[in-house]
C-alpha atoms as a PDB file:
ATOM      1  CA  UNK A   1     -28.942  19.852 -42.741  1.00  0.00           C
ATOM      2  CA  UNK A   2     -28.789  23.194 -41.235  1.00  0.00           C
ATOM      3  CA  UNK A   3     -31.498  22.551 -38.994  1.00  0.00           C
ATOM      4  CA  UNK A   4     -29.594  19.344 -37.884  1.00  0.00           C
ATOM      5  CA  UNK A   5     -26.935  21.304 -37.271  1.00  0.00           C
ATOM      6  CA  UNK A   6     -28.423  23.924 -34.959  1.00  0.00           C
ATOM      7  CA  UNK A   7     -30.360  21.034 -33.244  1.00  0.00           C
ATOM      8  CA  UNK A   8     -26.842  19.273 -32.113  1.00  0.00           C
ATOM      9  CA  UNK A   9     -25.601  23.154 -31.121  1.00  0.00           C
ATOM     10  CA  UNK A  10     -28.751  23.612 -28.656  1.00  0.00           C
ATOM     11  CA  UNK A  11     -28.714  19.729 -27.425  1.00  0.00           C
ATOM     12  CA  UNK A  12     -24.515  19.940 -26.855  1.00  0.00           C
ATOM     13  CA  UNK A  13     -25.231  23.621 -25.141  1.00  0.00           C
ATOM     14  CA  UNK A  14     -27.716  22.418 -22.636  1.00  0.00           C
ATOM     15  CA  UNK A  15     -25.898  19.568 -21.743  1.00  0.00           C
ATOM     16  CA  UNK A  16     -22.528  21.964 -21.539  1.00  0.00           C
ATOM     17  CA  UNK A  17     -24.953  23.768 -18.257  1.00  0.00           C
ATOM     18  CA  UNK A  18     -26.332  20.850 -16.662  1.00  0.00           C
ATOM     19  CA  UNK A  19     -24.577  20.781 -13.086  1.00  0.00           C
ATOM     20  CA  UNK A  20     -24.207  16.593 -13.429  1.00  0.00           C
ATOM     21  CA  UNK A  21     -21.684  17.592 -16.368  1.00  0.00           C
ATOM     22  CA  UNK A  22     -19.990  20.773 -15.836  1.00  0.00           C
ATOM     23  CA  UNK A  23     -19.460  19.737 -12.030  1.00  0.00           C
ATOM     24  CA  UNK A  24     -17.696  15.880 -13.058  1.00  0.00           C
ATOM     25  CA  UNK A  25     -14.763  17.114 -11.627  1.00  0.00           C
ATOM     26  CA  UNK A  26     -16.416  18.068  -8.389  1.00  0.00           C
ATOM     27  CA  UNK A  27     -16.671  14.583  -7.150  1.00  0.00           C
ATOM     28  CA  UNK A  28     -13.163  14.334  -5.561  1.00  0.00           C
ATOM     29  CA  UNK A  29     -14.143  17.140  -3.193  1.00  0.00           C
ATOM     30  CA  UNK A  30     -14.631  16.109   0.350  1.00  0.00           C
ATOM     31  CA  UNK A  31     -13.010  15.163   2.932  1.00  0.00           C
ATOM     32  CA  UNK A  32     -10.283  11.618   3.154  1.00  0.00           C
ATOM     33  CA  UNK A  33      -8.776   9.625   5.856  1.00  0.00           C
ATOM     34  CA  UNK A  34      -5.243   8.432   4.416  1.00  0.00           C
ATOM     35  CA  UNK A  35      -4.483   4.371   5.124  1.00  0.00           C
ATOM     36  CA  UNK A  36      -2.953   5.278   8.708  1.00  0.00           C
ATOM     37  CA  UNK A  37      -5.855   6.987   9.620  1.00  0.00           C
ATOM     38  CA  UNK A  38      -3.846   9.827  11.902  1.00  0.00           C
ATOM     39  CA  UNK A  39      -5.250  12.591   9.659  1.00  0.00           C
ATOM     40  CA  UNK A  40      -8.183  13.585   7.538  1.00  0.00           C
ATOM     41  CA  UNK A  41      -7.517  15.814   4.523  1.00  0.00           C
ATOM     42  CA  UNK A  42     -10.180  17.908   3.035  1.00  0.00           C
ATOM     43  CA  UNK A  43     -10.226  18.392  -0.953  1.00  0.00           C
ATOM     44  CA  UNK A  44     -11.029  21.501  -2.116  1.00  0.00           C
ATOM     45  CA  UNK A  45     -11.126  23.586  -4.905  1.00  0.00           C
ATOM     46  CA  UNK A  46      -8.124  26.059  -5.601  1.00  0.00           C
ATOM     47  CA  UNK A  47      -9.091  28.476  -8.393  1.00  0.00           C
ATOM     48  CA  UNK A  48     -10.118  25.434 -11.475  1.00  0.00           C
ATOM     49  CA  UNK A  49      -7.870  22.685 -10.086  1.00  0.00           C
ATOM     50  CA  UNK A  50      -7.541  20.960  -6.740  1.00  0.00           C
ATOM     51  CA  UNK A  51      -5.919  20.714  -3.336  1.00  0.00           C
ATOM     52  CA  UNK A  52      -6.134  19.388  -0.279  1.00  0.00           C
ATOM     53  CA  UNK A  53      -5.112  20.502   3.354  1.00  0.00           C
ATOM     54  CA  UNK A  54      -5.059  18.184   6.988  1.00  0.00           C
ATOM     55  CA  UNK A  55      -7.853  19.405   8.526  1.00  0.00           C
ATOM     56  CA  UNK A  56      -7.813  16.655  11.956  1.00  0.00           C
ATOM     57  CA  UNK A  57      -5.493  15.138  13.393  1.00  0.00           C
ATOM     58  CA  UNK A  58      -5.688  11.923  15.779  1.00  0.00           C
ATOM     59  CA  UNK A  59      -2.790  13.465  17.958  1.00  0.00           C
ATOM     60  CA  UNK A  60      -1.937  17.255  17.577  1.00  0.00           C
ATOM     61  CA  UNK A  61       1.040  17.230  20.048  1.00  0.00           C
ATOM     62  CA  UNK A  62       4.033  16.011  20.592  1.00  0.00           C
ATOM     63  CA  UNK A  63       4.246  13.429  23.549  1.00  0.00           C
ATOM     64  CA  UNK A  64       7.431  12.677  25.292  1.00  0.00           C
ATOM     65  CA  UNK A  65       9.002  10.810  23.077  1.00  0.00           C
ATOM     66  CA  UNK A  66       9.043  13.138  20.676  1.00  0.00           C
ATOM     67  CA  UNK A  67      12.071  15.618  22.238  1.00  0.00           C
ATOM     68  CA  UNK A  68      13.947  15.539  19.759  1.00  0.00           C
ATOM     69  CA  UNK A  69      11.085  16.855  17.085  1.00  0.00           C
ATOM     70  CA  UNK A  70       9.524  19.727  19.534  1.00  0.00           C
ATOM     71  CA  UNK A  71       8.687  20.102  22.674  1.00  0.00           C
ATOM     72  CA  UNK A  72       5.928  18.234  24.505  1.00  0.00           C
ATOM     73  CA  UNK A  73       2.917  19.151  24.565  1.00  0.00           C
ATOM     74  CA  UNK A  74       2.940  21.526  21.874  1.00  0.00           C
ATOM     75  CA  UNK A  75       1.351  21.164  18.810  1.00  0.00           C
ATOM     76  CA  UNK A  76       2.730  19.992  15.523  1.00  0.00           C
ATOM     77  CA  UNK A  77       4.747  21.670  13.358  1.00  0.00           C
ATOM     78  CA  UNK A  78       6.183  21.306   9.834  1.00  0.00           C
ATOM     79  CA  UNK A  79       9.651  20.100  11.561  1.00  0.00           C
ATOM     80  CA  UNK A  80      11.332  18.306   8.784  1.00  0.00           C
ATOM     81  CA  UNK A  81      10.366  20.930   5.955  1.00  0.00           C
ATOM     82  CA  UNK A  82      13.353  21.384   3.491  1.00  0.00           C
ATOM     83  CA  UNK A  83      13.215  25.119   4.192  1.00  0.00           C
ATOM     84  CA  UNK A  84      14.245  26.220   7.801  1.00  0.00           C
ATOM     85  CA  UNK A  85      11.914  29.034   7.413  1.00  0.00           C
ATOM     86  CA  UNK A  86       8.829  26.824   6.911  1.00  0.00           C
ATOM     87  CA  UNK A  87      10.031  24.253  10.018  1.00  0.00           C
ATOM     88  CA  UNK A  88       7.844  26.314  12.084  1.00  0.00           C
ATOM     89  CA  UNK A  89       4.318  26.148  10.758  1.00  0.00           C
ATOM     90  CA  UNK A  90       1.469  24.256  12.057  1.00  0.00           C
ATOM     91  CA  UNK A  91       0.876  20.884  10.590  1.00  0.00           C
ATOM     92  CA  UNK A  92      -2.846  21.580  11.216  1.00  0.00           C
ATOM     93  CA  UNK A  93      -4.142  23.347   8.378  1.00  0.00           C
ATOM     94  CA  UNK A  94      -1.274  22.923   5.940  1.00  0.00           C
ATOM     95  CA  UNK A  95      -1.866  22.308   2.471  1.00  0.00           C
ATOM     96  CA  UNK A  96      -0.520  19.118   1.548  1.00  0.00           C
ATOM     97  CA  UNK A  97      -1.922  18.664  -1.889  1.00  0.00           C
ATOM     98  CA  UNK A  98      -1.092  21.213  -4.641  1.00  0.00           C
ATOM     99  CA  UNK A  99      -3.419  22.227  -8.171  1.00  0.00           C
ATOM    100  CA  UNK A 100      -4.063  18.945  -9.581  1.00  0.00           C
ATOM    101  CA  UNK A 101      -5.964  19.287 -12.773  1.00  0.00           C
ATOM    102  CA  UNK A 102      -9.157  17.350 -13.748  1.00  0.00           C
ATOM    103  CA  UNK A 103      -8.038  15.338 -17.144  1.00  0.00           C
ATOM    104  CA  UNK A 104     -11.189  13.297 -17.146  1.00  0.00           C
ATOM    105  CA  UNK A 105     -12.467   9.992 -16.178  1.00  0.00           C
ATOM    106  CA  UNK A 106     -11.943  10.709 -12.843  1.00  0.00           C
ATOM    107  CA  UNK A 107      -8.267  11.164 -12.578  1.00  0.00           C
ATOM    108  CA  UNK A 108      -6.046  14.395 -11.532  1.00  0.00           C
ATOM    109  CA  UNK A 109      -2.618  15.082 -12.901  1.00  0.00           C
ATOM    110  CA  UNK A 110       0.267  17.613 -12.623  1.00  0.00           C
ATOM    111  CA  UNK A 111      -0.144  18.116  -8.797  1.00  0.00           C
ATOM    112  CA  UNK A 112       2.477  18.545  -6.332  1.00  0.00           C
ATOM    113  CA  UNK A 113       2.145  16.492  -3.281  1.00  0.00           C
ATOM    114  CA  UNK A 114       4.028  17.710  -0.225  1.00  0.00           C
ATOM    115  CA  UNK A 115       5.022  14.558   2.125  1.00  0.00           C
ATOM    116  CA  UNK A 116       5.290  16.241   5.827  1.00  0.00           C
ATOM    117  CA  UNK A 117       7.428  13.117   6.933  1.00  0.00           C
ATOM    118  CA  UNK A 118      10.588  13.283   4.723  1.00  0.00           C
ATOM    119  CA  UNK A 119       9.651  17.329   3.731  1.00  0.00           C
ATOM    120  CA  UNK A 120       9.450  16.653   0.062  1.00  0.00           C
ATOM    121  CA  UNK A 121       7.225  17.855  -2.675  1.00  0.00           C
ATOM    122  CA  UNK A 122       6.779  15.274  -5.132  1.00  0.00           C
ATOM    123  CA  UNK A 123       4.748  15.094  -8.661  1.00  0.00           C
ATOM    124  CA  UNK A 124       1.063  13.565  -7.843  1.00  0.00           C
ATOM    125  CA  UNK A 125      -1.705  11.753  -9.637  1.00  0.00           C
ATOM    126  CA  UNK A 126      -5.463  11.601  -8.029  1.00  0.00           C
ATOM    127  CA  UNK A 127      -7.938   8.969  -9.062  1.00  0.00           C
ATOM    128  CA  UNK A 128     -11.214   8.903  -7.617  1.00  0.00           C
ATOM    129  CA  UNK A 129     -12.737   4.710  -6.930  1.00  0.00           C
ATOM    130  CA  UNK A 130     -15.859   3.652  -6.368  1.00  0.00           C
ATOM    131  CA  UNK A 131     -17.908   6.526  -7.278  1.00  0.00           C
ATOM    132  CA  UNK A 132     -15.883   9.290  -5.246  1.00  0.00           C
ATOM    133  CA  UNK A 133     -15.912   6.630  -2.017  1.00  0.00           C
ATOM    134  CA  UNK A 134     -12.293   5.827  -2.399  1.00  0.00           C
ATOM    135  CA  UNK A 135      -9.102   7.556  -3.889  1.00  0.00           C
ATOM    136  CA  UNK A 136      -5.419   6.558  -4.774  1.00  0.00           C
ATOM    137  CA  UNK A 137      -2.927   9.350  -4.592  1.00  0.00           C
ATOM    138  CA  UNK A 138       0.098   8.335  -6.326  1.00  0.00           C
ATOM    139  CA  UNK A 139       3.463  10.840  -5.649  1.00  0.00           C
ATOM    140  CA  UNK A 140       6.322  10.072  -7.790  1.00  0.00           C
ATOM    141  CA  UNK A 141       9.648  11.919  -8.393  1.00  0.00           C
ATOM    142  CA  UNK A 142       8.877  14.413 -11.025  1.00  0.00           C
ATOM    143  CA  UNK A 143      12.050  13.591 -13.345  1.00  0.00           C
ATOM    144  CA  UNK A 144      11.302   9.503 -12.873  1.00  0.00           C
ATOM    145  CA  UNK A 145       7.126   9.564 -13.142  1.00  0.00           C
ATOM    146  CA  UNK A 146       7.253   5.955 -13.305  1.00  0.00           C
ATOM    147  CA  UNK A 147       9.201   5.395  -9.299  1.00  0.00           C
ATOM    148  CA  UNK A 148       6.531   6.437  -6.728  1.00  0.00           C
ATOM    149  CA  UNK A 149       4.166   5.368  -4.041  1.00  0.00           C
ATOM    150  CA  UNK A 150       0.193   4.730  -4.472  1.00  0.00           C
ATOM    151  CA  UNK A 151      -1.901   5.296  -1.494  1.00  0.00           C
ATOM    152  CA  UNK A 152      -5.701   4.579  -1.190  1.00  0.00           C
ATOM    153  CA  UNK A 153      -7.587   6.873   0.770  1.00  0.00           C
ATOM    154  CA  UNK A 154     -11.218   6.419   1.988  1.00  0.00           C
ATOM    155  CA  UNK A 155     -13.610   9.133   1.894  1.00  0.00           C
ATOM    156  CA  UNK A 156     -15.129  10.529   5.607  1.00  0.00           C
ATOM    157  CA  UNK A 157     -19.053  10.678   4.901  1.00  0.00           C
ATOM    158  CA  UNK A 158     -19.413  11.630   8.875  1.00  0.00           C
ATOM    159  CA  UNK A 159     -16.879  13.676  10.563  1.00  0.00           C
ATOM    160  CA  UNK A 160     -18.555  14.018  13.747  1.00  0.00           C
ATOM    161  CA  UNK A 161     -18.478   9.820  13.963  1.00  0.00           C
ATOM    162  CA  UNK A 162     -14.520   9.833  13.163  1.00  0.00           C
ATOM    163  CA  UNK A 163     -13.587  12.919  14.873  1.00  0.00           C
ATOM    164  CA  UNK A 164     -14.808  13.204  18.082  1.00  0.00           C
ATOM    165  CA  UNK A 165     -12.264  13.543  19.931  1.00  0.00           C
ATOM    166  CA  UNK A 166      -9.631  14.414  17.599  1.00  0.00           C
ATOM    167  CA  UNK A 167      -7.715  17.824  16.830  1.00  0.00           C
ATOM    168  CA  UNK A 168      -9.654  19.653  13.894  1.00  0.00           C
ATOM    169  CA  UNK A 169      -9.559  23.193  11.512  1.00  0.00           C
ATOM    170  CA  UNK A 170     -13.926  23.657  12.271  1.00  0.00           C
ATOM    171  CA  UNK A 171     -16.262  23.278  14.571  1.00  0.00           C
ATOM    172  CA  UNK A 172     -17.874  19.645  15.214  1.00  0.00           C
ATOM    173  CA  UNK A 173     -21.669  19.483  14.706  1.00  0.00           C
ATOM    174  CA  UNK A 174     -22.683  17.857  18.060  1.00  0.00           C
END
């Protein structure tokens, strides 16, 4: 029995260090083109958990039309940010998605999720599809869990393809 017991120890210990386990979580990072495909957020790790910042945009500036939100030709900003203070920060860059935690299975709770349209930071749920190719983001109000929205995002496999002549955070391979 004892050697049994040491056996299952040293089997459960190796497995603990292979990189296919320990790094399960790992298969959300990359980078993800939401459904309107205007932006392409990278997931990355923050400390043990998760976020995720824009790093492209389709359109960096505001045209014309867009007086009343800045002024032309400039780039983005956070303009309709709760906080006056923040209104003024690049959109480019900006972390959108807050220290989700790995639960297993391949989903990621007790995120924040900050929408840059309305300004609000909402509760948020990650689930990877399709072997990492796909993932839902669902953002809910934190004291209702069950009212929300569910997005699927697709995962970017080439930047340089999707990008090229977008606004980006890095250099494009060429």
């Amino acid at each position: 029995m004892k050697n049994f017991s040491f056996f299952s120890s040293f089997c459960l210990g190796i497995l603990s260090f292979n990189p296919v386990f320990a790094n399960e979580a790992d298969i959300v990072l990359g980078f993800y083109m939401p459904p309107e495909k205007k932006s392409i957020v990278e997931i990355f790790k923050c400390e043990e958990k998760y976020c995720g910042r824009t790093v492209c945009l389709k359109n960096n500036v505001y045209l014309e039309t867009e007086k009343d939100k800045g002024v032309p030709g400039t780039p983005y900003l956070d303009h309709n940010n709760e906080d006056p203070k923040l209104r003024t920060r690049p959109s480019l860059g900006k972390v959108n998605l807050m220290r989700f935690e790995y639960i297993g299975e391949g989903v990621y709770k007790n995120g924040r999720v900050y929408n840059p349209h309305d300004g609000k930071t909402y509760c948020g749920r990650l689930t990877v599809l399709e072997g990492g190719k796909r993932l839902d983001l669902k953002g809910t109000l934190c004291s209702v869990t069950f009212l929300g929205k569910t997005m699927t995002w697709s995962k970017v496999e080439n930047l340089s393809e999707v990008t090229s002549s977008w606004y980006c955070t890095f250099k494009k391979k060429k």
